[in-house]
C-alpha atoms as a PDB file:
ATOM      1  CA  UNK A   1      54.748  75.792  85.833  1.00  0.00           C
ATOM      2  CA  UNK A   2      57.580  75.783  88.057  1.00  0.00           C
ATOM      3  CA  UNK A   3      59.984  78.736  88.638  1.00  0.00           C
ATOM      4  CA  UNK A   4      63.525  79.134  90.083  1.00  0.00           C
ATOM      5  CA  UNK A   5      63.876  82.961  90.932  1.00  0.00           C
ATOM      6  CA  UNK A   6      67.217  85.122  91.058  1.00  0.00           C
ATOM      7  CA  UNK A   7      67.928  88.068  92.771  1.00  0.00           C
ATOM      8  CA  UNK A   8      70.850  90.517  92.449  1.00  0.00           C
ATOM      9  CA  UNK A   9      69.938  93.005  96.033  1.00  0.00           C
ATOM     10  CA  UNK A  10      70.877  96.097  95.641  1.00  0.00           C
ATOM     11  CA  UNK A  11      69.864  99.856  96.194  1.00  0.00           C
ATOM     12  CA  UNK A  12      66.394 100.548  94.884  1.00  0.00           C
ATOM     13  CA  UNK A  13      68.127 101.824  91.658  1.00  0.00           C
ATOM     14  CA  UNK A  14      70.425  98.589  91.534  1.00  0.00           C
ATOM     15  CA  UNK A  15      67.991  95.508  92.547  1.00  0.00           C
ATOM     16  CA  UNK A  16      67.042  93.011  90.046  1.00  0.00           C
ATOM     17  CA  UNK A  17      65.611  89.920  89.460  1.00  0.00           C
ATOM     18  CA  UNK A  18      64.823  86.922  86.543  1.00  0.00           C
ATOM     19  CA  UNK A  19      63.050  83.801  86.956  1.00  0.00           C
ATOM     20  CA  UNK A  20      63.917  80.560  85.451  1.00  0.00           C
ATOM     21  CA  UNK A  21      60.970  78.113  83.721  1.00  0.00           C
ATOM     22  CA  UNK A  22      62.232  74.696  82.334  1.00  0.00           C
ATOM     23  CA  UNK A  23      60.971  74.390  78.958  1.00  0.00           C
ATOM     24  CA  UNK A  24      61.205  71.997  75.842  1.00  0.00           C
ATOM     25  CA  UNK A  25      64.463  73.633  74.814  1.00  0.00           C
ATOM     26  CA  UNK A  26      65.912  74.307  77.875  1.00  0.00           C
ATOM     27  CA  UNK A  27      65.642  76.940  80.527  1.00  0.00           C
ATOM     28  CA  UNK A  28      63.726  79.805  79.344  1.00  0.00           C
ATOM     29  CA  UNK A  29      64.529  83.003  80.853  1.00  0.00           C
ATOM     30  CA  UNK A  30      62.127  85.858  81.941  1.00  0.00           C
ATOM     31  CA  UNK A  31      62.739  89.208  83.730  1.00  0.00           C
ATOM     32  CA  UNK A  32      60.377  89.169  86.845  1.00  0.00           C
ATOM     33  CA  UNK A  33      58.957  92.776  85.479  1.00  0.00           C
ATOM     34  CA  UNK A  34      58.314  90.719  82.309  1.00  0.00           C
ATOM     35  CA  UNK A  35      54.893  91.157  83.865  1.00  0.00           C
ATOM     36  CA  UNK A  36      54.623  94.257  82.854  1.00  0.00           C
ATOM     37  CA  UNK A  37      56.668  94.453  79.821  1.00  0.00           C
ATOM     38  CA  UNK A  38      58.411  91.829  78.515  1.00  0.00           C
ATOM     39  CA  UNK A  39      60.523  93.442  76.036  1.00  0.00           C
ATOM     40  CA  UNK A  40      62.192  95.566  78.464  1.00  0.00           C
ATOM     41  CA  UNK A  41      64.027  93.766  81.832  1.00  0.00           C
ATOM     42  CA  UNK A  42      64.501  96.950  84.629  1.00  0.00           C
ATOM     43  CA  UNK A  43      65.273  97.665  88.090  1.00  0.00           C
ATOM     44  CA  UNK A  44      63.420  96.146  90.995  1.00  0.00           C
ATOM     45  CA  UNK A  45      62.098  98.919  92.714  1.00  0.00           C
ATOM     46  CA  UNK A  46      59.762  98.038  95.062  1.00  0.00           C
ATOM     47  CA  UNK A  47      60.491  94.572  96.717  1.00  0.00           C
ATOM     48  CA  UNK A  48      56.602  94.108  97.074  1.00  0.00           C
ATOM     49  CA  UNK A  49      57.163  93.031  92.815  1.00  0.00           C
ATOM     50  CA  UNK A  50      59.590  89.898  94.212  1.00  0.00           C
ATOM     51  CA  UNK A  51      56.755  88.995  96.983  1.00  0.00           C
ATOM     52  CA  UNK A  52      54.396  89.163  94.428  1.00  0.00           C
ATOM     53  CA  UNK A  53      55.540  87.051  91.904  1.00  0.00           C
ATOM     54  CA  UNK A  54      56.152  84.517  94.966  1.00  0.00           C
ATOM     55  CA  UNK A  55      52.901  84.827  95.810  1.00  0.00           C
ATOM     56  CA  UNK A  56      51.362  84.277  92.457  1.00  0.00           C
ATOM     57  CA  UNK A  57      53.540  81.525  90.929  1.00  0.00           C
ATOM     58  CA  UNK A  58      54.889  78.264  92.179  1.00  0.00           C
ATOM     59  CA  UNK A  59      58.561  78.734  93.336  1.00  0.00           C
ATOM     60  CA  UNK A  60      60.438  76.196  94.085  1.00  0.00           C
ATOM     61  CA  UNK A  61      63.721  77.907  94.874  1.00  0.00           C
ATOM     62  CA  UNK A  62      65.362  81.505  95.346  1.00  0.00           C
ATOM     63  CA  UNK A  63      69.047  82.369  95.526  1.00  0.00           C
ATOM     64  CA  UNK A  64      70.035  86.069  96.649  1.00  0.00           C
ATOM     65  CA  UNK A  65      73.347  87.658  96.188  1.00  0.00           C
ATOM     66  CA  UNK A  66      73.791  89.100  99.516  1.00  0.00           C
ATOM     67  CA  UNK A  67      74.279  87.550 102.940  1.00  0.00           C
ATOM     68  CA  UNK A  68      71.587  85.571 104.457  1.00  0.00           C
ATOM     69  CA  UNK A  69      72.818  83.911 107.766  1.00  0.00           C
ATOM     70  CA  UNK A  70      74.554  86.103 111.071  1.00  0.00           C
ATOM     71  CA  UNK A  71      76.015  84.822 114.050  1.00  0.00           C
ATOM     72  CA  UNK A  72      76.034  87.171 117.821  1.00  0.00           C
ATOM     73  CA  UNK A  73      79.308  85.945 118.353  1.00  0.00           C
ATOM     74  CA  UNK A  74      80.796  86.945 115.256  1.00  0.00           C
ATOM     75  CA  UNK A  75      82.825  90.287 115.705  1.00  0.00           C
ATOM     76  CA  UNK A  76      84.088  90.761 111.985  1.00  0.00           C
ATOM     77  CA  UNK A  77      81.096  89.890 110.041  1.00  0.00           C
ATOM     78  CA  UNK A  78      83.386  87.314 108.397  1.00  0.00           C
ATOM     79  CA  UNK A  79      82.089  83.931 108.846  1.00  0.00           C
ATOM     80  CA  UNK A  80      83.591  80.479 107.153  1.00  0.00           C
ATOM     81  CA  UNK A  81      82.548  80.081 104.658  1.00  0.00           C
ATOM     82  CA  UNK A  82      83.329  83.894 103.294  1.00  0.00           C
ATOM     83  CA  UNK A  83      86.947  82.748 104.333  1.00  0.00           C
ATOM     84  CA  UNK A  84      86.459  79.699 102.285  1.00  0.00           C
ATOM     85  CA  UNK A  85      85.415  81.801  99.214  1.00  0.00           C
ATOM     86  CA  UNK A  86      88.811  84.152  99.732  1.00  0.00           C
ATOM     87  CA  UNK A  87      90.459  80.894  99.420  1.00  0.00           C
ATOM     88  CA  UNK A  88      88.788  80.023  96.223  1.00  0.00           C
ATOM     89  CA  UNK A  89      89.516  82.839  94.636  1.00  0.00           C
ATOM     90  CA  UNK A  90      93.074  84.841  92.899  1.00  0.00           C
ATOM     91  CA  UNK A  91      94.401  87.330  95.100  1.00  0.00           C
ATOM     92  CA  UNK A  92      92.907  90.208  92.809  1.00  0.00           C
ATOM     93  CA  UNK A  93      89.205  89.360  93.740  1.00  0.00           C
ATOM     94  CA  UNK A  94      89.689  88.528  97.442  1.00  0.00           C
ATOM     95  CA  UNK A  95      87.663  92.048  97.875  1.00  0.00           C
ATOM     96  CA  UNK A  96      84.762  90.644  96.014  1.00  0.00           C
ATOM     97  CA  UNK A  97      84.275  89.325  99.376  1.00  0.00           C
ATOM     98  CA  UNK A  98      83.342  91.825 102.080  1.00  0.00           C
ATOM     99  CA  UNK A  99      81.923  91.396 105.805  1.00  0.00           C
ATOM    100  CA  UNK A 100      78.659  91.986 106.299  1.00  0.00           C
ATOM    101  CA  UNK A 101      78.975  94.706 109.055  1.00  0.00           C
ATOM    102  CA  UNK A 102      80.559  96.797 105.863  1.00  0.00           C
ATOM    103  CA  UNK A 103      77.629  96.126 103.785  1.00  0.00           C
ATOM    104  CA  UNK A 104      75.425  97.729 106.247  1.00  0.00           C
ATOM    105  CA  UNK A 105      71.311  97.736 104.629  1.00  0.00           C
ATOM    106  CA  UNK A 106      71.680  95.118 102.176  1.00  0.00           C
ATOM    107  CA  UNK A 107      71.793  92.162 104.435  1.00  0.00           C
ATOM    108  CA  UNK A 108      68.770  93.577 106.604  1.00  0.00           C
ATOM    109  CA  UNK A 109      67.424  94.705 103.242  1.00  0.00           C
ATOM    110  CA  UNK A 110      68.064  90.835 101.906  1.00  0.00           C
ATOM    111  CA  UNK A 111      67.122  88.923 105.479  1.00  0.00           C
ATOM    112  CA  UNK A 112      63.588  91.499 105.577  1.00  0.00           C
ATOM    113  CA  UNK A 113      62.720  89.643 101.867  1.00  0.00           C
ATOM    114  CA  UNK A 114      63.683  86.662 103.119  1.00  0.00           C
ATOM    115  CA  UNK A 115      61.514  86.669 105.611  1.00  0.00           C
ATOM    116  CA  UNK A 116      58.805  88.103 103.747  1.00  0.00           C
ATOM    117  CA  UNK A 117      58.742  85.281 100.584  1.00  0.00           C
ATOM    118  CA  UNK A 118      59.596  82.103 103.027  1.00  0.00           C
ATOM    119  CA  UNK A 119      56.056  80.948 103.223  1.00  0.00           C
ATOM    120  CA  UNK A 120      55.378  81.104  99.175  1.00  0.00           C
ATOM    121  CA  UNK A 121      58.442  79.529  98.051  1.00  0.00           C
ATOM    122  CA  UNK A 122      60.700  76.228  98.694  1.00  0.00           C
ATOM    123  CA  UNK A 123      64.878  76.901  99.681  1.00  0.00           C
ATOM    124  CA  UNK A 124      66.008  80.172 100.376  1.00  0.00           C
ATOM    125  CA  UNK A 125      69.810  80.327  99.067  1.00  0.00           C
ATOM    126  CA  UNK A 126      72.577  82.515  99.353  1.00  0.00           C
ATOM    127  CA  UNK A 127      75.032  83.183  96.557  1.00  0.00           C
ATOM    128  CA  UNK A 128      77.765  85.033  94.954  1.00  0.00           C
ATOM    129  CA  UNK A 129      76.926  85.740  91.582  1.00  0.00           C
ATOM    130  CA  UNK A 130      80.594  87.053  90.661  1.00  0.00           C
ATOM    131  CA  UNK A 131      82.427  84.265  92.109  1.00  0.00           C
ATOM    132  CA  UNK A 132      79.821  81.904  89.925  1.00  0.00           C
ATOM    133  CA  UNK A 133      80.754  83.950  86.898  1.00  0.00           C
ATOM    134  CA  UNK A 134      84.655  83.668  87.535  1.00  0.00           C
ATOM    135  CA  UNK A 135      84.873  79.885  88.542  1.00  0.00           C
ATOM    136  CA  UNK A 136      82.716  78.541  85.567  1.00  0.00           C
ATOM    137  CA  UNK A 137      84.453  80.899  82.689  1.00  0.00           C
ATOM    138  CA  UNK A 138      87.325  78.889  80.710  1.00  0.00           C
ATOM    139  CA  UNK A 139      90.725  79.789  81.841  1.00  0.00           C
ATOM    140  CA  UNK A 140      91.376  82.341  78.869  1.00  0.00           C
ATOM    141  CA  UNK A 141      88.000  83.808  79.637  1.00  0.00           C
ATOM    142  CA  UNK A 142      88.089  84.604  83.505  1.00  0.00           C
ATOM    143  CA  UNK A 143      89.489  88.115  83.061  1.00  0.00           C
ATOM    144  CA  UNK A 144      85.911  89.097  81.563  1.00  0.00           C
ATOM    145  CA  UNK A 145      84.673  88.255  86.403  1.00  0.00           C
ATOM    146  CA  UNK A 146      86.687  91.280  86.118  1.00  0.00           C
ATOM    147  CA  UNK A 147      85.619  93.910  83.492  1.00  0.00           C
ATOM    148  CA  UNK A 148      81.982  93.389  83.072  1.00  0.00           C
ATOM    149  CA  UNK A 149      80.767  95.371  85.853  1.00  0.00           C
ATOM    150  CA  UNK A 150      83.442  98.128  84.842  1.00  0.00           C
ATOM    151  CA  UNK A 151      83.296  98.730  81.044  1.00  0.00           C
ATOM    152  CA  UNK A 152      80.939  97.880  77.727  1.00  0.00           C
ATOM    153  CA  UNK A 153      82.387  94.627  76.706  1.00  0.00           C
ATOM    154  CA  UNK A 154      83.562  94.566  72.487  1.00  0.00           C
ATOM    155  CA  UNK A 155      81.887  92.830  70.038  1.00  0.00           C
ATOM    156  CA  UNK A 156      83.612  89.594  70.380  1.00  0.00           C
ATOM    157  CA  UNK A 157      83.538  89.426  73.966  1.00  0.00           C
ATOM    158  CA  UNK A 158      79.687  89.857  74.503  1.00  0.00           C
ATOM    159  CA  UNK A 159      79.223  87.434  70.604  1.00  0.00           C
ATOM    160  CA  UNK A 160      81.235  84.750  73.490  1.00  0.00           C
ATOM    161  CA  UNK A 161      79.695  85.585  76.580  1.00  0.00           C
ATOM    162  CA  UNK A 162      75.910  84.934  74.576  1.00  0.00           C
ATOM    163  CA  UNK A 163      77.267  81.577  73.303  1.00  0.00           C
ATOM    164  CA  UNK A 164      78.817  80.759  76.757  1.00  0.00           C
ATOM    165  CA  UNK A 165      74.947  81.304  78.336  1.00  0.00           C
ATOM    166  CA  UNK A 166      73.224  79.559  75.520  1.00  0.00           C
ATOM    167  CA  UNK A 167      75.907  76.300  75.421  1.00  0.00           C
ATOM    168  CA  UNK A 168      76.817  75.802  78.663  1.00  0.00           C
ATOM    169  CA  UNK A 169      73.824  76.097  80.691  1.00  0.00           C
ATOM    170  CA  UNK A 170      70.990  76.020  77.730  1.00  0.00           C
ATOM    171  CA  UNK A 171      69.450  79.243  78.591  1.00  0.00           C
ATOM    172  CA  UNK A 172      66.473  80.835  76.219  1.00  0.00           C
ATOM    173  CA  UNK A 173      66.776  84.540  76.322  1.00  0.00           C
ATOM    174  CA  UNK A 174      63.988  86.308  74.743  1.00  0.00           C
ATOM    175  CA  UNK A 175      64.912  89.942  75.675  1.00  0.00           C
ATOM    176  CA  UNK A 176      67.482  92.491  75.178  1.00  0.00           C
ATOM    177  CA  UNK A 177      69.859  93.349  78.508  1.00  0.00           C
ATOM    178  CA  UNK A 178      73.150  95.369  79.083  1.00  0.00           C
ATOM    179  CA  UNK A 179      76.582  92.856  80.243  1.00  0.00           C
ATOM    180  CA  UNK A 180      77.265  95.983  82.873  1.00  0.00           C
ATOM    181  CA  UNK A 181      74.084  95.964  84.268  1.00  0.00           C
ATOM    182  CA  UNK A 182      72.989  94.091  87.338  1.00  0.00           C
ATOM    183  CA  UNK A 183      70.972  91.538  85.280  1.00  0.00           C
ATOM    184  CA  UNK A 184      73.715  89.116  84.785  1.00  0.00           C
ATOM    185  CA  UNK A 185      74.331  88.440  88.438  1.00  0.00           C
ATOM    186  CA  UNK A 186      70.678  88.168  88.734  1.00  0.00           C
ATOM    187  CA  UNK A 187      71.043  85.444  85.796  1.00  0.00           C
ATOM    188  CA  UNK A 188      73.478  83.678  87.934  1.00  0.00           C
ATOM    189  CA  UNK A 189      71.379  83.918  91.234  1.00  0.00           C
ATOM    190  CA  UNK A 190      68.416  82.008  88.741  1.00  0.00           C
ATOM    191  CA  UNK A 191      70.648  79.303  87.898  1.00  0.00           C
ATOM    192  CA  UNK A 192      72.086  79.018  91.140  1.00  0.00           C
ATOM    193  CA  UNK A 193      68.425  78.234  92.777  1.00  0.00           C
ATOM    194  CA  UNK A 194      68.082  75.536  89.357  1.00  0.00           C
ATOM    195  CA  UNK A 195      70.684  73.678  89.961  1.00  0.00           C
ATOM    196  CA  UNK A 196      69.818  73.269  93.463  1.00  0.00           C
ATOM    197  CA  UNK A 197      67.161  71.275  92.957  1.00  0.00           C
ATOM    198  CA  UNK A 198      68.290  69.657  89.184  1.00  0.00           C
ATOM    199  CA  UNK A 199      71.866  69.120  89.669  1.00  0.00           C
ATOM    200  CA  UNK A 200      73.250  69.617  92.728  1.00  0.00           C
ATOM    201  CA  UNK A 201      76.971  68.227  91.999  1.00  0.00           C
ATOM    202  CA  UNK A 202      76.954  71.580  89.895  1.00  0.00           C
ATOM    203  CA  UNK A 203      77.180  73.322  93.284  1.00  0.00           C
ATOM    204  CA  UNK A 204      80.011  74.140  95.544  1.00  0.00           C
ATOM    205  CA  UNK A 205      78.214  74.289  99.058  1.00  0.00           C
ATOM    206  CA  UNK A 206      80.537  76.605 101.138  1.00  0.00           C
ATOM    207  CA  UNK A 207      81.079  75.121 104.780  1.00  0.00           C
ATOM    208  CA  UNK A 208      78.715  76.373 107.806  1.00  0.00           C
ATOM    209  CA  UNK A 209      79.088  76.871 111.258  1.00  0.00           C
ATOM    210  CA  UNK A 210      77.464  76.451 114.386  1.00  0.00           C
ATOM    211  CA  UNK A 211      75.338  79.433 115.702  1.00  0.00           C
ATOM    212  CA  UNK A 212      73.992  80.942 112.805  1.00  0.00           C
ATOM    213  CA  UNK A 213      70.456  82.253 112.349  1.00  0.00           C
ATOM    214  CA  UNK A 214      68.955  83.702 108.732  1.00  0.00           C
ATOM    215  CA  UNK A 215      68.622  81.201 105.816  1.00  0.00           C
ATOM    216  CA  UNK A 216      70.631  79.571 103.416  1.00  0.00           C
ATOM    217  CA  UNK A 217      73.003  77.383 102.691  1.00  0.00           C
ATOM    218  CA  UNK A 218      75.349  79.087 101.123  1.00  0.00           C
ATOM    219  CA  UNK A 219      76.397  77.313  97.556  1.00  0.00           C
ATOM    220  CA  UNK A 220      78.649  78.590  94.556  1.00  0.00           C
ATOM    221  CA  UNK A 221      78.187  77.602  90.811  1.00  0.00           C
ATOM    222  CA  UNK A 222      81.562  76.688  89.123  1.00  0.00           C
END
């Protein structure tokens, strides 16, 4: 069995991370700590669990929400292809993208696991799970980029945003999780590192530059 891996990097009270398994029916979804209890998806606490499941389980491909690639001659922490995401964007989520010199530990925290899972798994991606969310939702649906990290959805919002998972990229969720919690960008990272290697036209590949060191590319879901 193959597995595409997603991972949300936070704090060690904010990090987590799903893997994705093609099945008959589709994609199947799994919480990595599924390995201990599959019923209940939690925080990643130790990043030891992530090189773990690496080590244990064929990965093909992992995509991380947080920078992966620097540059010594960069002096904001801005490189091109976060400008090209501002573009991308509405004016209202141009802070969704930040430099990494104000992100201070997660993108050592994020190049460290890198580094650490590169010999037990295939590409190494960067993403940004928010910006995935916003570009693929209909037009009359995009406001939700905005609120689900902020409030409990209603009813008929989270009834949509299940459907939405389940129709438009055939997910199988087997377990119970929270739209405000960090899962969902996790779910994003997952299908970010699928489509990599199954459909690549369903990726927006952000442009590079010369002089960077770390991993990546860095590619967008829309």
């Amino acid at each position: 069995m193959f597995y595409f891996l997603g991972i949300d990097l936070a704090g060690s009270k904010n990090t987590w991370a799903v893997s994705l398994e093609k099945g008959e029916k589709g994609l199947a979804l799994t919480p990595v700590l599924s390995l201990k209890n599959s019923s209940s998806p939690s925080v990643i606490t130790d990043l030891f669990e992530i090189l773990s499941f690496c080590m244990k389980n064929k990965v093909l491909s992992v995509a991380i929400d947080a920078p992966l690639s620097f540059s010594l001659s960069n002096s904001t922490g801005f490189r091109l292809s976060d400008r090209k995401l501002k573009e991308l964007l509405p004016k209202k989520a141009k802070n969704w993208v930040v430099s990494y010199h104000a992100l201070m530990g997660v993108p050592i925290r994020a190049l460290l696991l890198a580094q650490e899972i590169s010999p037990y798994c295939g590409a190494i991606l960067e993403t940004h799970p928010r910006a995935c969310f916003y570009l693929a939702l209909p037009e009359d649906k995009k406001y939700l980029a905005f609120e689900y990290k902020k409030r409990n959805l209603n009813e008929e919002e989270e009834k949509f945003l299940l459907k939405f998972f389940l129709e438009k990229f055939k997910l199988k969720i087997s377990f119970p999780f929270s739209f405000k919690e960090g899962i969902i960008d996790a779910i994003f990272c997952a299908l970010v590192a699928n489509f990599y290697f199954s459909s690549p036209e369903r990726l927006l590949f952000l442009p590079s530059e010369e002089g960077l060191k770390g991993f990546g590319p860095f590619v967008l879901l829309f």
